[in-house]
Protein backbone atom coordinates (compact mmCIF):
# COMPACT_ATOMS: atom_id res chain seq x y z
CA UNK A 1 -27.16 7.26 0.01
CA UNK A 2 -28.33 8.54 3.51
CA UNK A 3 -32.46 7.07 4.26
CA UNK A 4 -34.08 9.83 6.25
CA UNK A 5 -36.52 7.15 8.33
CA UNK A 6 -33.07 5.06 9.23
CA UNK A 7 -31.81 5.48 12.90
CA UNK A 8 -28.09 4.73 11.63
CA UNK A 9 -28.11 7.33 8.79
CA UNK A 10 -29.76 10.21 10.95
CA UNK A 11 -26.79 9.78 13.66
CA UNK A 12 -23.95 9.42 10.87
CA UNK A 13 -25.77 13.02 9.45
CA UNK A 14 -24.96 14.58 12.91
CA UNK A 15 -21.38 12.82 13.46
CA UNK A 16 -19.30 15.65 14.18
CA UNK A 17 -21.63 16.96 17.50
CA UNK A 18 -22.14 13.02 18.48
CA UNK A 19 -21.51 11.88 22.33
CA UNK A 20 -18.89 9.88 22.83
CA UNK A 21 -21.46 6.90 23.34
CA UNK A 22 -22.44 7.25 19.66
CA UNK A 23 -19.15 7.80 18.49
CA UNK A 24 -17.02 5.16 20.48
CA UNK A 25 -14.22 4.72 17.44
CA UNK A 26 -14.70 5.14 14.13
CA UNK A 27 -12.88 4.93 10.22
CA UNK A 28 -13.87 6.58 7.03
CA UNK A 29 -16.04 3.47 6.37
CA UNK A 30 -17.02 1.97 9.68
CA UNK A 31 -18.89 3.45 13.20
CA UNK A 32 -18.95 2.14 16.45
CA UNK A 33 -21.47 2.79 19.02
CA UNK A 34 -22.89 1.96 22.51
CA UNK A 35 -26.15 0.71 22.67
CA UNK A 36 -28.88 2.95 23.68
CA UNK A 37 -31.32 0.34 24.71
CA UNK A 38 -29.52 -1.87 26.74
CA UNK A 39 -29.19 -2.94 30.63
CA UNK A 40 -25.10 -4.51 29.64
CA UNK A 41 -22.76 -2.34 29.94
CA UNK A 42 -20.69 -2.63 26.71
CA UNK A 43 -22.86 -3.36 24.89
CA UNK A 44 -21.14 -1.99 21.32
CA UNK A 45 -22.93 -1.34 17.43
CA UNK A 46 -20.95 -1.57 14.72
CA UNK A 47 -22.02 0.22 11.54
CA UNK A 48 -21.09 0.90 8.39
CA UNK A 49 -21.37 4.44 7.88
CA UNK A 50 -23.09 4.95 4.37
CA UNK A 51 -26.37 3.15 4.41
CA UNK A 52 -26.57 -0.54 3.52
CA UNK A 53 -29.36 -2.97 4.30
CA UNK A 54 -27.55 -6.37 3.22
CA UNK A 55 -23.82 -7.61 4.09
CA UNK A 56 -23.39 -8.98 0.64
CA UNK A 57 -24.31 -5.02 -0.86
CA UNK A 58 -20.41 -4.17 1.46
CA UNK A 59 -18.01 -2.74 -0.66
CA UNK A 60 -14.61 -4.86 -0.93
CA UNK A 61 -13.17 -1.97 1.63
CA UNK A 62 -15.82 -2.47 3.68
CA UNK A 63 -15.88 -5.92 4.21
CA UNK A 64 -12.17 -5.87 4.81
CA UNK A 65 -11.99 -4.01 7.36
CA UNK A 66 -15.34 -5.70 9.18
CA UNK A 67 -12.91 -8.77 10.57
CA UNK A 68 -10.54 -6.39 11.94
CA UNK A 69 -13.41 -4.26 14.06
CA UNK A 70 -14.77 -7.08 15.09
CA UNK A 71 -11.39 -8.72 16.90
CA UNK A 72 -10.20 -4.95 18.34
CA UNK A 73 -13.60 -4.92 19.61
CA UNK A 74 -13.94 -8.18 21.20
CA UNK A 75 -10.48 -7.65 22.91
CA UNK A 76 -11.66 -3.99 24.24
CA UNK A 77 -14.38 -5.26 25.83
CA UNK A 78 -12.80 -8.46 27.36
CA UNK A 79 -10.09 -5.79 28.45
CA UNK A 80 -12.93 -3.66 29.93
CA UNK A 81 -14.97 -5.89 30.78
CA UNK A 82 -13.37 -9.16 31.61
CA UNK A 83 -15.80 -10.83 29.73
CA UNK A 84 -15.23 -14.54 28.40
CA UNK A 85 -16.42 -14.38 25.38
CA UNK A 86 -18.02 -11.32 23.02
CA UNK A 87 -21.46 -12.52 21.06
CA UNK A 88 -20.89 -10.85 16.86
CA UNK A 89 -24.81 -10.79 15.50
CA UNK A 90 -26.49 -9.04 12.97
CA UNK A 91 -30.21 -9.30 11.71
CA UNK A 92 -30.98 -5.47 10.84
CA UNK A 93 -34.85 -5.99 10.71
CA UNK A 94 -36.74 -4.02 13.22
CA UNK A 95 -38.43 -1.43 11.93
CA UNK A 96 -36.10 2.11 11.31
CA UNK A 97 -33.02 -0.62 11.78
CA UNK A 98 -32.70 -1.95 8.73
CA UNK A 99 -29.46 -0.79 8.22
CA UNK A 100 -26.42 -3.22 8.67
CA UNK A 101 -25.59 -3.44 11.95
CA UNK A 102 -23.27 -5.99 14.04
CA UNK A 103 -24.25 -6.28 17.68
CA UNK A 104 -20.68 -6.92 20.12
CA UNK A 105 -21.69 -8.07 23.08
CA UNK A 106 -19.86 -9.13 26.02
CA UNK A 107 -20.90 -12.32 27.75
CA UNK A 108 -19.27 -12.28 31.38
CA UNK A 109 -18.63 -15.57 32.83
CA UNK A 110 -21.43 -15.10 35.51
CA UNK A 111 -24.26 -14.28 32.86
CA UNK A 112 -27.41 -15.90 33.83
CA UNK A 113 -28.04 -18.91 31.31
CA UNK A 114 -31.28 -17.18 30.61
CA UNK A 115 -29.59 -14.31 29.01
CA UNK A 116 -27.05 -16.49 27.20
CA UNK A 117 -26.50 -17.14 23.31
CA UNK A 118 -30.18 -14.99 21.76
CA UNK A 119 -31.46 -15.03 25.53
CA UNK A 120 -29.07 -11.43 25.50
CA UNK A 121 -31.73 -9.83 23.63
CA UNK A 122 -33.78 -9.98 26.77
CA UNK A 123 -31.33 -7.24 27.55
CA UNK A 124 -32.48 -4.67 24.91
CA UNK A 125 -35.98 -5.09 26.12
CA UNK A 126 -35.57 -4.17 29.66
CA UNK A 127 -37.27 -1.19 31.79
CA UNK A 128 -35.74 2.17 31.28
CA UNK A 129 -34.59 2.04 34.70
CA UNK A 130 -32.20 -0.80 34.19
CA UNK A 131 -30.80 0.30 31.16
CA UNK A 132 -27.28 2.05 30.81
CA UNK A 133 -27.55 5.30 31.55
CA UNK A 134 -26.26 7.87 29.21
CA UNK A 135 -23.26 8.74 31.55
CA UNK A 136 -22.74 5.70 31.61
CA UNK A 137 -22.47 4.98 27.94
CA UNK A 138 -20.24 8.07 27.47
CA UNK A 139 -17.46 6.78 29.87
CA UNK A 140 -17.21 2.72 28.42
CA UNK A 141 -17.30 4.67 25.17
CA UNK A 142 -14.37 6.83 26.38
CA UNK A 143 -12.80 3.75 28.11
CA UNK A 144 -12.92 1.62 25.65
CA UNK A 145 -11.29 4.27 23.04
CA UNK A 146 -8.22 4.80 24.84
CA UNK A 147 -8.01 0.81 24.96
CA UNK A 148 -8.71 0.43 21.14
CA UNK A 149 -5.52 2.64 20.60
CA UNK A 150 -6.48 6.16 20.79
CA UNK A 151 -8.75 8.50 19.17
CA UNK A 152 -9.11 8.09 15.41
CA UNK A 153 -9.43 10.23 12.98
CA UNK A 154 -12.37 12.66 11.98
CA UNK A 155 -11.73 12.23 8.55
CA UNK A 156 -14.82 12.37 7.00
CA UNK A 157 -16.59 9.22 4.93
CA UNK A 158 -16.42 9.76 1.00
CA UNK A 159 -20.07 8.90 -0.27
CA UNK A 160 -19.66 5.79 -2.81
């Protein structure tokens, strides 16, 4: 069931005209996006794509394939990025976001130890002028596609 005051559910209800930022990869179950708030480049979403507000309410399918995002994720980005590490968090609580949600995140080796372990947050709550820029968002998204293996398919979800 699609929630028509969730951010998550009012993208996946426009999926087939999404940028490439919103749309990075996908599967029939799961949706992968760049960040729209951030200042780190990379900065990935992944979301299930029917709505769901608590991990334990996954289906079996779901939650099978969640391990297996999460890794060919990680390794995009330290691909992409070089990055040493990726940080895997979800919370889904602010307000319109309560959709599950898993927050990649790269975490380069020269981070500042500010911004390290929940100090990245800082990231999401930076001036508009030092976040990613759409353009910029588009061509990691398209970057890290081809390194994922390809462009998936456009199959669409089946509502559970």
């Amino acid at each position: 069931m699609k929630t028509p005051d969730c951010y998550a559910c009012s993208q996946e209800a426009q999926f087939g005209s999404l940028a490439p930022r919103e749309r990075v990869a996908f599967d029939p179950h799961w949706r992968v996006a760049h960040d729209f708030k951030t200042a780190l480049p990379g900065w990935l979403v992944l979301l299930p794509r029917r709505h769901v507000t608590a991990v334990h309410d996954l289906t079996d399918t779901e939650a099978a394939a969640l391990g297996g995002w999460q890794v060919r994720l990680s390794r995009a980005l330290a691909d992409l990025t070089g990055c040493v590490k990726t940080y895997v968090v979800q919370f889904a609580e602010a307000e319109g976001f309560a959709h599950v949600h898993f927050h990649i995140v790269p975490r380069a080796a020269d981070l500042p130890p500010e911004h390290r372990g929940v100090g990245v947050f800082d990231l999401l709550r930076r001036p508009a002028e030092e976040r990613v820029t759409a353009e910029q968002a588009d061509r990691i998204a398209l970057d890290l596609r081809a390194r994922i293996g390809g462009r998936p398919t456009d199959r669409p979800v089946q509502e559970s």
